[in-house]
PDB file of N, CA and C in Angstrom:
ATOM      1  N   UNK A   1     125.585  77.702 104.759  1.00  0.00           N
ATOM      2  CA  UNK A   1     126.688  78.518 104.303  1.00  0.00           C
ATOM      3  C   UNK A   1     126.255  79.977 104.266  1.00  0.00           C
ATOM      4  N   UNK A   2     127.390  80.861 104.779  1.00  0.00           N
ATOM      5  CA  UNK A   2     126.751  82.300 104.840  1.00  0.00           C
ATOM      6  C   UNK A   2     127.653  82.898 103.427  1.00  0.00           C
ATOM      7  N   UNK A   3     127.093  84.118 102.904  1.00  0.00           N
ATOM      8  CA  UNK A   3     128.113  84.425 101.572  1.00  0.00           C
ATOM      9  C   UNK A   3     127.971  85.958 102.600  1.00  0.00           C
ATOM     10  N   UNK A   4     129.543  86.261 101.524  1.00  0.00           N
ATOM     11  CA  UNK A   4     129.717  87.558 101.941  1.00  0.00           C
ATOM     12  C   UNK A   4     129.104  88.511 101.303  1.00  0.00           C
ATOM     13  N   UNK A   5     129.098  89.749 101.849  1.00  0.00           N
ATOM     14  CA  UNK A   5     128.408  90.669 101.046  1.00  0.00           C
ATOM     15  C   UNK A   5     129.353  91.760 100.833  1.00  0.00           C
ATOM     16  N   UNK A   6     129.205  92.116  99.296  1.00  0.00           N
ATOM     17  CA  UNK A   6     129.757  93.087  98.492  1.00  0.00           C
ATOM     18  C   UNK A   6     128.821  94.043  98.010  1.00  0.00           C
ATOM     19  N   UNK A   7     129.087  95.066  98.371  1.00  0.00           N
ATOM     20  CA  UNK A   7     127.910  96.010  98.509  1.00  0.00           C
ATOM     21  C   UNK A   7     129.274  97.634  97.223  1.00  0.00           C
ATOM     22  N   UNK A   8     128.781  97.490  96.096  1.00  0.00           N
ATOM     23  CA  UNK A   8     129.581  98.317  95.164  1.00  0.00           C
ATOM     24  C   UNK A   8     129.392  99.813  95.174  1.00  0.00           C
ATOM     25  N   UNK A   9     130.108 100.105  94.849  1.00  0.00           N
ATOM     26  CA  UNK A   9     129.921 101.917  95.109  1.00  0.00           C
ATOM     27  C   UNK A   9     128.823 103.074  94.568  1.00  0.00           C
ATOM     28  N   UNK A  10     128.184 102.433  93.228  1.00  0.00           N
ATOM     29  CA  UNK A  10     127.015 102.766  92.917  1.00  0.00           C
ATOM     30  C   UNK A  10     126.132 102.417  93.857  1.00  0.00           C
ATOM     31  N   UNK A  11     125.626 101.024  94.430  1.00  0.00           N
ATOM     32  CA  UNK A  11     124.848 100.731  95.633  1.00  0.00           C
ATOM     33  C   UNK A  11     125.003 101.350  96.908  1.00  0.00           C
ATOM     34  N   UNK A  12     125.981 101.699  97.001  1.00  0.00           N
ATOM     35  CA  UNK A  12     126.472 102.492  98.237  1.00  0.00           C
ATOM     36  C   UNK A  12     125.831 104.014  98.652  1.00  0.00           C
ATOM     37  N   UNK A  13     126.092 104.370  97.450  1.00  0.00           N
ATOM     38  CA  UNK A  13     125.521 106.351  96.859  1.00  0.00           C
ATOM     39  C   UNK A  13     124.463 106.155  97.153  1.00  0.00           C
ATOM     40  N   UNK A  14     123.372 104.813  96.256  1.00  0.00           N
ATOM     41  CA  UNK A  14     122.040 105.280  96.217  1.00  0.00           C
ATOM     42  C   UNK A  14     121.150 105.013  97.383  1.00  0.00           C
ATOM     43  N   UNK A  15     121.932 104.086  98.323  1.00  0.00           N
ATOM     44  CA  UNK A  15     121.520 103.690  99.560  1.00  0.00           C
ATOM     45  C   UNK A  15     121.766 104.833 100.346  1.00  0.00           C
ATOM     46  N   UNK A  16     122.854 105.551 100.740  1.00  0.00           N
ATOM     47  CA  UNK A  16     122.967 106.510 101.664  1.00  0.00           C
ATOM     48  C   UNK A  16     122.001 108.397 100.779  1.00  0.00           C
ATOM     49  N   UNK A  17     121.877 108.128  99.607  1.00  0.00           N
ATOM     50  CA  UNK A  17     121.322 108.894  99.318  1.00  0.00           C
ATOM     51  C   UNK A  17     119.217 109.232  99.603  1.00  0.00           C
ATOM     52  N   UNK A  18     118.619 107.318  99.207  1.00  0.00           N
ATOM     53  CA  UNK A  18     117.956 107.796  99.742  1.00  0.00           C
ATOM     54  C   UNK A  18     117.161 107.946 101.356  1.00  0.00           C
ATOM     55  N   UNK A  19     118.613 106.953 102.118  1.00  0.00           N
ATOM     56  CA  UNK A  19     118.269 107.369 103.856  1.00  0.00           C
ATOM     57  C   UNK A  19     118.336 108.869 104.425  1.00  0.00           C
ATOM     58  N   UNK A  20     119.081 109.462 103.506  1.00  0.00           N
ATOM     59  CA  UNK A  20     119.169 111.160 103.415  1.00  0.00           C
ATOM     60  C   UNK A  20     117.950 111.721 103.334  1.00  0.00           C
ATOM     61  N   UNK A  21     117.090 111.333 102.047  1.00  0.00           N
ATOM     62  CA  UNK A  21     116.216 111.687 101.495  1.00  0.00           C
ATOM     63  C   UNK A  21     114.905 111.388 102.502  1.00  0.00           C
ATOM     64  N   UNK A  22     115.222 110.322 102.741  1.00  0.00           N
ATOM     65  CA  UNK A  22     113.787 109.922 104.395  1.00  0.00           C
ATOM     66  C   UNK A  22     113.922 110.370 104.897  1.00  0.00           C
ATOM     67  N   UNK A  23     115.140 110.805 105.731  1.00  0.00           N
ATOM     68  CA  UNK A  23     115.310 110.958 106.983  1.00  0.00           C
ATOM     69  C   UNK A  23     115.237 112.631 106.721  1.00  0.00           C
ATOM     70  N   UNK A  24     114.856 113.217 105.767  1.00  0.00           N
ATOM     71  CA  UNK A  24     114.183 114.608 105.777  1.00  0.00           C
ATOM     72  C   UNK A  24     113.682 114.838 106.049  1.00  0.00           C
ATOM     73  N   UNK A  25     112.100 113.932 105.198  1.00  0.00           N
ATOM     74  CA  UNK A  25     110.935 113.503 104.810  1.00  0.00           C
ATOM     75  C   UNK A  25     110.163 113.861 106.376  1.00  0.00           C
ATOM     76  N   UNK A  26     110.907 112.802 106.858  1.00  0.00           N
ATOM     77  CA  UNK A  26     110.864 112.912 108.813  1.00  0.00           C
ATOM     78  C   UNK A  26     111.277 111.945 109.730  1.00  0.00           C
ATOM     79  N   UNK A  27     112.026 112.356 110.354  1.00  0.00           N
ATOM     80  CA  UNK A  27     113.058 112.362 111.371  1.00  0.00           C
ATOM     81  C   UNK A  27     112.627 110.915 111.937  1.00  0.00           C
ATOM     82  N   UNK A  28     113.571 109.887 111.417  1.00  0.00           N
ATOM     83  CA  UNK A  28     113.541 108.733 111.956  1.00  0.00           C
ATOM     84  C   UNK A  28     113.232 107.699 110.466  1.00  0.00           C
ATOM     85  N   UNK A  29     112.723 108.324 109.620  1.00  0.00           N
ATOM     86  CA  UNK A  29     111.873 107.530 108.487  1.00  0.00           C
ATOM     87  C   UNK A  29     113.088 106.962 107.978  1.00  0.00           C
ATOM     88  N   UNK A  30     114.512 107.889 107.661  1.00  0.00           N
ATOM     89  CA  UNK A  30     115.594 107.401 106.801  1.00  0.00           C
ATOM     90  C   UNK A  30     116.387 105.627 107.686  1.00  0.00           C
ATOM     91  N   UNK A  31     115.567 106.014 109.140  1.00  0.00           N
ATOM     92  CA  UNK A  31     116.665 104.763 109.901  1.00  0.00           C
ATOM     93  C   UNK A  31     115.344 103.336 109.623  1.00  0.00           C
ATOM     94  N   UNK A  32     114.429 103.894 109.400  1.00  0.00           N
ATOM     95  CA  UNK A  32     113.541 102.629 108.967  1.00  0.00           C
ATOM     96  C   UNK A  32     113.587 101.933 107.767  1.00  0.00           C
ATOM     97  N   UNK A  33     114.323 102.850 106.699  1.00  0.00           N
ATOM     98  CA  UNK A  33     114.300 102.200 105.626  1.00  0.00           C
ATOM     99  C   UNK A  33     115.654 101.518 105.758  1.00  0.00           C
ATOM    100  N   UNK A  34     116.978 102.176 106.369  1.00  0.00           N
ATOM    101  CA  UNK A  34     117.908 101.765 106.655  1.00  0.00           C
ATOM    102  C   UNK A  34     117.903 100.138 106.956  1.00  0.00           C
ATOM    103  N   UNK A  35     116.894 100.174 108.084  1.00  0.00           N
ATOM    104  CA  UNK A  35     116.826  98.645 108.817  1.00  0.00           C
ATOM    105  C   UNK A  35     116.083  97.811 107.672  1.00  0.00           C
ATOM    106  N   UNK A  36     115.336  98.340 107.328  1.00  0.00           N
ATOM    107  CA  UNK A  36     114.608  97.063 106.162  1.00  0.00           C
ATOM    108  C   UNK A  36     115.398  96.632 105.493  1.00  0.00           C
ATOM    109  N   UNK A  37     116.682  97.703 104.184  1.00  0.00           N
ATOM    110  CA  UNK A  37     117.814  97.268 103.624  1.00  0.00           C
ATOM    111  C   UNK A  37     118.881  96.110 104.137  1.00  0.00           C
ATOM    112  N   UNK A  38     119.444  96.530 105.436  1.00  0.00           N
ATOM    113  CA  UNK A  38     119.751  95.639 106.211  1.00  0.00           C
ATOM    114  C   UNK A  38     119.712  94.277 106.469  1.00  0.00           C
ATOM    115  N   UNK A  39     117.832  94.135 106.889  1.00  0.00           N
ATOM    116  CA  UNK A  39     117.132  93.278 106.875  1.00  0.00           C
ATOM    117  C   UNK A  39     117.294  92.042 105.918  1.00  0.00           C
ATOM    118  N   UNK A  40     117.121  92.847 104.530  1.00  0.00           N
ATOM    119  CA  UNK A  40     117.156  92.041 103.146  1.00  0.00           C
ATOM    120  C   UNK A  40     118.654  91.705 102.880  1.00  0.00           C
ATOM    121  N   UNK A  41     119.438  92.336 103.118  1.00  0.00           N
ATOM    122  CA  UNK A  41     121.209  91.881 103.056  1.00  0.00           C
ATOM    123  C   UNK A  41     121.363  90.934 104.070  1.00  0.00           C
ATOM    124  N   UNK A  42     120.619  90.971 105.486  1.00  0.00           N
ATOM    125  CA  UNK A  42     121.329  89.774 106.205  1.00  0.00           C
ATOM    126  C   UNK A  42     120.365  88.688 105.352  1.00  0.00           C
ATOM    127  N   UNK A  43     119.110  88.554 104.992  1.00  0.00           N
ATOM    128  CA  UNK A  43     118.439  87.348 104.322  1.00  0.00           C
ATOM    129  C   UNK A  43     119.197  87.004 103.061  1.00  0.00           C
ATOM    130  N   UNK A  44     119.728  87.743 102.295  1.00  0.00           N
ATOM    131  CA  UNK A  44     120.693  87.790 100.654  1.00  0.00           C
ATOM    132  C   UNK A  44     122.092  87.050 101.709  1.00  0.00           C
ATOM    133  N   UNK A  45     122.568  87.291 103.035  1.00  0.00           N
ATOM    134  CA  UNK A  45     123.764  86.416 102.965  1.00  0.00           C
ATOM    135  C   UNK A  45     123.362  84.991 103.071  1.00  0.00           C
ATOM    136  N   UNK A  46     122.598  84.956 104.080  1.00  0.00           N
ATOM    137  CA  UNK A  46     122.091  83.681 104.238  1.00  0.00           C
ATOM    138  C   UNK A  46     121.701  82.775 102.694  1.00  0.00           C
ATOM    139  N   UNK A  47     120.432  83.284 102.087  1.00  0.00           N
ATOM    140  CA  UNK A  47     119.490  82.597 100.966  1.00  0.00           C
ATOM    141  C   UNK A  47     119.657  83.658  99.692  1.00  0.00           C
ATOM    142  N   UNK A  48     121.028  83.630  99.152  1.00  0.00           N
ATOM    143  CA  UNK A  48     120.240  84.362  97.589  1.00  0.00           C
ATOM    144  C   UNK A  48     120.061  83.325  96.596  1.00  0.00           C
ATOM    145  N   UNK A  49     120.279  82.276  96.709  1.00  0.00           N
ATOM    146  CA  UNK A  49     119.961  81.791  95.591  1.00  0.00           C
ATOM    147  C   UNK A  49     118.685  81.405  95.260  1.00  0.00           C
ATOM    148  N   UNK A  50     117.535  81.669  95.782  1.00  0.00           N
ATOM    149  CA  UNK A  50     116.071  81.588  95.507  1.00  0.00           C
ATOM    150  C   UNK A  50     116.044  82.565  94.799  1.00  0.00           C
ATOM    151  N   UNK A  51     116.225  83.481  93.814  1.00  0.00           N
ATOM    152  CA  UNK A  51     115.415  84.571  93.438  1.00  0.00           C
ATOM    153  C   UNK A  51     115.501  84.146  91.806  1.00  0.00           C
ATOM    154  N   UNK A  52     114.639  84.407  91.103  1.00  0.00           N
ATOM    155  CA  UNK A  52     114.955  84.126  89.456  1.00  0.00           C
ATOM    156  C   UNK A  52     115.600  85.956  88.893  1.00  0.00           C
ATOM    157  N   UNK A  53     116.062  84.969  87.964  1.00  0.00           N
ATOM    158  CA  UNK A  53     117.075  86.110  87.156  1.00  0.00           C
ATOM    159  C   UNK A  53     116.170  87.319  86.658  1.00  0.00           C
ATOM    160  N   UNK A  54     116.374  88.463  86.972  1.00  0.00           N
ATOM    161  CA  UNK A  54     116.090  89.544  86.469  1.00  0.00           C
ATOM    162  C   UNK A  54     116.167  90.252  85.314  1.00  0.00           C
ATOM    163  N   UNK A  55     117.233  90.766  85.375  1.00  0.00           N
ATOM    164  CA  UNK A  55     117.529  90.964  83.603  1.00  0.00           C
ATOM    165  C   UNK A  55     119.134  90.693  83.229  1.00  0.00           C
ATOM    166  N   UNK A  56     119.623  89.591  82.596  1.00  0.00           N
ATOM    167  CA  UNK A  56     120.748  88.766  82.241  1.00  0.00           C
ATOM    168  C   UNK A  56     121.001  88.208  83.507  1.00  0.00           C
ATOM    169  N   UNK A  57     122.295  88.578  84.301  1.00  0.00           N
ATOM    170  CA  UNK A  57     122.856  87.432  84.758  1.00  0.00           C
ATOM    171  C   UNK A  57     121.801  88.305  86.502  1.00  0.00           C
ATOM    172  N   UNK A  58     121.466  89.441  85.945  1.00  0.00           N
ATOM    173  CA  UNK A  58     121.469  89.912  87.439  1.00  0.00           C
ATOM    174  C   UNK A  58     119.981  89.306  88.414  1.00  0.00           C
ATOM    175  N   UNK A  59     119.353  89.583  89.435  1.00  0.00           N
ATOM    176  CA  UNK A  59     118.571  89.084  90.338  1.00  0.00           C
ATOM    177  C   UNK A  59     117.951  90.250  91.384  1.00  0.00           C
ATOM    178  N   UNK A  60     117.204  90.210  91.509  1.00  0.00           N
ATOM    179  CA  UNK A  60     116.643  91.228  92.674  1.00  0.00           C
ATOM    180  C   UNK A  60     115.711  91.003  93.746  1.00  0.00           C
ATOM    181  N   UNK A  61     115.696  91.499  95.021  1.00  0.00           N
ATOM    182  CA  UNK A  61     114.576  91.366  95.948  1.00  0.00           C
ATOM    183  C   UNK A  61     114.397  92.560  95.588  1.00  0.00           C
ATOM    184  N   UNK A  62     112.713  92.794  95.868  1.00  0.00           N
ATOM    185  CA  UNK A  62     112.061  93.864  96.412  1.00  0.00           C
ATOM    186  C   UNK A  62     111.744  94.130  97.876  1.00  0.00           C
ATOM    187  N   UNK A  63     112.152  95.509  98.409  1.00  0.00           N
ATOM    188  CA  UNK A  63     111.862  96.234  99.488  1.00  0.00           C
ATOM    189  C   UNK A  63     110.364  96.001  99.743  1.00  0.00           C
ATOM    190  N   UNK A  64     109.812  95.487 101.350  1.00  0.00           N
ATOM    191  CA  UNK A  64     108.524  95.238 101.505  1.00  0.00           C
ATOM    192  C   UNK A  64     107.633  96.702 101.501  1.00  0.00           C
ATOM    193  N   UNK A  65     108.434  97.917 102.707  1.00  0.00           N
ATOM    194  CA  UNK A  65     107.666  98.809 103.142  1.00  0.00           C
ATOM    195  C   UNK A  65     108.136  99.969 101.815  1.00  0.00           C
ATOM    196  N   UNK A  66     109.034  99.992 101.626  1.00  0.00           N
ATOM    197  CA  UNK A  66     109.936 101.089 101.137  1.00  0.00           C
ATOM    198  C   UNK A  66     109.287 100.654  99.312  1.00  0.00           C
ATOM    199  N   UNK A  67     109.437 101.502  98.120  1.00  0.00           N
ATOM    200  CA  UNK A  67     109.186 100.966  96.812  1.00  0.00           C
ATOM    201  C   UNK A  67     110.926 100.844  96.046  1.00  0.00           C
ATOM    202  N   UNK A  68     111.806 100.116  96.522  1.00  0.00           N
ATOM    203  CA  UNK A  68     112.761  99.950  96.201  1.00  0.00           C
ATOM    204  C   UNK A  68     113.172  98.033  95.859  1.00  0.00           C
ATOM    205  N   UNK A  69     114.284  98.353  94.635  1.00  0.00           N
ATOM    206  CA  UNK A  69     114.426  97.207  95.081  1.00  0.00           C
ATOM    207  C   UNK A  69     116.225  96.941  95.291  1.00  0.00           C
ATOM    208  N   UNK A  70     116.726  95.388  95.826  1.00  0.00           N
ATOM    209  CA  UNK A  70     118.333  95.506  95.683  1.00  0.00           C
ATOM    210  C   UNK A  70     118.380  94.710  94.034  1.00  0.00           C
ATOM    211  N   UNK A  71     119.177  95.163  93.335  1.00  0.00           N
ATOM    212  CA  UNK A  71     119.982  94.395  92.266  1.00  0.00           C
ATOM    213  C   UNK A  71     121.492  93.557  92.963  1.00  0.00           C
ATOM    214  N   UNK A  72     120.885  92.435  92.355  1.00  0.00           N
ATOM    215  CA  UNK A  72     122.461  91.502  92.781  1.00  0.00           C
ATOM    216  C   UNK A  72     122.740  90.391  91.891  1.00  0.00           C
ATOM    217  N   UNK A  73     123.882  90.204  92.079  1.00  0.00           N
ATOM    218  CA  UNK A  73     124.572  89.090  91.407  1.00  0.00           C
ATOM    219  C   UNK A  73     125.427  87.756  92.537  1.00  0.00           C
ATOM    220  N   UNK A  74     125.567  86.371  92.370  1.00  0.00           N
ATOM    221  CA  UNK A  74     125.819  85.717  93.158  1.00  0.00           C
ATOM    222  C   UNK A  74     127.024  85.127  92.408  1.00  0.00           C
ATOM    223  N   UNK A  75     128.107  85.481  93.095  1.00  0.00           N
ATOM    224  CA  UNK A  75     129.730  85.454  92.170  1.00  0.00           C
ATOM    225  C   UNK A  75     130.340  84.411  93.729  1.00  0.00           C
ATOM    226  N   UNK A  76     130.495  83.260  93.067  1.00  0.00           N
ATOM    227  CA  UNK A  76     131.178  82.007  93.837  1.00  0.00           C
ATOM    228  C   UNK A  76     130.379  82.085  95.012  1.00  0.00           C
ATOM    229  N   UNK A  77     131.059  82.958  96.751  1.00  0.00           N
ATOM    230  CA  UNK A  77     131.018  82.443  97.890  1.00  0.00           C
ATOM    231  C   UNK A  77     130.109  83.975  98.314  1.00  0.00           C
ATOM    232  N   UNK A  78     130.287  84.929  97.567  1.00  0.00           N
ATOM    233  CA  UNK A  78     129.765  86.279  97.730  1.00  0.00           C
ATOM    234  C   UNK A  78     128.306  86.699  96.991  1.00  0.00           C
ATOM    235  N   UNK A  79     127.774  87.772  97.377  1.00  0.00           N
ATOM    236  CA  UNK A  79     126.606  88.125  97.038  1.00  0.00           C
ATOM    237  C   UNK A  79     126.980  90.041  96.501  1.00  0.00           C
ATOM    238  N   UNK A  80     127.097  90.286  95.373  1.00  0.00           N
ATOM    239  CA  UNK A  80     127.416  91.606  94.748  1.00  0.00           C
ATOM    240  C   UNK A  80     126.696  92.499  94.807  1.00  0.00           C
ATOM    241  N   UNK A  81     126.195  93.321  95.495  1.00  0.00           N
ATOM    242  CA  UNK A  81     125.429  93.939  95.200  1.00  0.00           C
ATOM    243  C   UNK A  81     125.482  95.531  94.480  1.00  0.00           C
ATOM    244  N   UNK A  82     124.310  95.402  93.142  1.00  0.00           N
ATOM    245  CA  UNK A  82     124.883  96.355  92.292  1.00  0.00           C
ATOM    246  C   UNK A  82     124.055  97.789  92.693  1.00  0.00           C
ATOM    247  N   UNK A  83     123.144  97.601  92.997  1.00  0.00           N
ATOM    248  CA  UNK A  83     121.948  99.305  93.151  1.00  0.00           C
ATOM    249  C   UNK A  83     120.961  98.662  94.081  1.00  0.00           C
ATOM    250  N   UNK A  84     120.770  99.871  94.666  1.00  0.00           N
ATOM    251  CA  UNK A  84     119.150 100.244  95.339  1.00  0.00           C
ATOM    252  C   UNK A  84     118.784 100.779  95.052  1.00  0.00           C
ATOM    253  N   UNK A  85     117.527 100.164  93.871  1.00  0.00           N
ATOM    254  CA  UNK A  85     117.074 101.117  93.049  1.00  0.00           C
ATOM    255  C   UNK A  85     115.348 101.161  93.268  1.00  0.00           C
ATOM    256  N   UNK A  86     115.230 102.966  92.720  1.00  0.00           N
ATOM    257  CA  UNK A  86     114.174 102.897  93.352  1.00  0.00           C
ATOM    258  C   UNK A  86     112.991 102.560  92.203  1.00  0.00           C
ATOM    259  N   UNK A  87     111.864 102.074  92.437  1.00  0.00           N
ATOM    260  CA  UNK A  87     110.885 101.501  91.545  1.00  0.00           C
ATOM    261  C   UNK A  87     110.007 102.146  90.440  1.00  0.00           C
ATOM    262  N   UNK A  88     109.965 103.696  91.279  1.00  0.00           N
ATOM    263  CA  UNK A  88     109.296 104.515  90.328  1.00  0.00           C
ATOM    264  C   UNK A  88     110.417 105.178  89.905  1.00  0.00           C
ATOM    265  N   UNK A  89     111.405 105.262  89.119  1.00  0.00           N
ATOM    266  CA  UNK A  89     112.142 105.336  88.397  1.00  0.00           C
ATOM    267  C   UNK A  89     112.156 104.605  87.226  1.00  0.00           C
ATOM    268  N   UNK A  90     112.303 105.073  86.325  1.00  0.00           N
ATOM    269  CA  UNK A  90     112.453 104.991  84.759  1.00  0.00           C
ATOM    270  C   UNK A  90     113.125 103.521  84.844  1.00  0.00           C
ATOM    271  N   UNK A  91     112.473 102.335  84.582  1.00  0.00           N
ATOM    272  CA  UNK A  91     113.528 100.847  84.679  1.00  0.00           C
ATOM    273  C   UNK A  91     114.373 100.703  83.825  1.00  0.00           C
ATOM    274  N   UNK A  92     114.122 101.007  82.527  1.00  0.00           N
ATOM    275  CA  UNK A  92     114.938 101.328  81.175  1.00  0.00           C
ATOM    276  C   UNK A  92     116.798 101.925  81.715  1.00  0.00           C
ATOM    277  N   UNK A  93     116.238 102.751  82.326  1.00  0.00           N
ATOM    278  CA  UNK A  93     117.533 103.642  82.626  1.00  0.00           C
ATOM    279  C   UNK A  93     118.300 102.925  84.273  1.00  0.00           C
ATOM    280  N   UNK A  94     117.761 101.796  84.329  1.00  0.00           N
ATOM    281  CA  UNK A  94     118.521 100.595  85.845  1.00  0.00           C
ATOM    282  C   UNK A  94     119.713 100.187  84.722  1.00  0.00           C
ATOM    283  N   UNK A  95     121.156 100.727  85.328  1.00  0.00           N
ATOM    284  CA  UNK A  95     122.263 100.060  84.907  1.00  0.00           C
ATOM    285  C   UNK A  95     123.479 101.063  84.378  1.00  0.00           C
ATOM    286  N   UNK A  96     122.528 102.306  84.137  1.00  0.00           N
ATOM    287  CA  UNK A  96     122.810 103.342  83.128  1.00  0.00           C
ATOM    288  C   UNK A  96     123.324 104.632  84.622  1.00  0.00           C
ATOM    289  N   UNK A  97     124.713 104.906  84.418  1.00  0.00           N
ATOM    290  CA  UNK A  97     125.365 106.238  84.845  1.00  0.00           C
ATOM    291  C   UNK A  97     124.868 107.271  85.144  1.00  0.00           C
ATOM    292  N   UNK A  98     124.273 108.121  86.177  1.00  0.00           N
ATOM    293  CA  UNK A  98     123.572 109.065  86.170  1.00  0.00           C
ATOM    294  C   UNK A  98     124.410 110.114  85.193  1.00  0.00           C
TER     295      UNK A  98
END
């Protein structure tokens, strides 16, 4: 069974924000992290239900190359995804409104 993916508007910002931010860094870096994200969303449609719960209902992979991770939730036939968040960031403040 494949689930769909719901990718939310906070996840959206912080994903295109930091392929912005690579692809400064140098020219090509933002489309590598791009593809890894990718990568982990086509494996999350296929298999999310292997991951243990994170903090309450939510779940996360970690990014292999990149220090990010996805936050998600698995709602019926779909896969939610809430942030791409990055690791050296304050964890306390994962959930919280910039």
């Amino acid at each position: 069974m494949s689930f769909r993916l719901e990718i939310r508007d906070r996840a959206s910002d912080e994903f295109i924000e930091s392929y912005l931010w690579y692809e400064q860094q140098r020219n090509g870096l933002g489309e590598e992290f791009h593809d890894e994200v990718e990568e982990h969303f086509a494996f999350l449609r296929e298999r999310p239900e292997g991951f243990a719960k994170w903090r309450g209902p939510y779940k996360k992979i970690n990014l292999k190359r990149f220090p990010y991770i996805i936050v998600f939730r698995v709602v019926k036939d779909a896969v939610v995804v809430f942030s791409v968040f990055h690791t050296r960031r304050d964890p306390k403040r994962w959930g919280r409104r910039r």
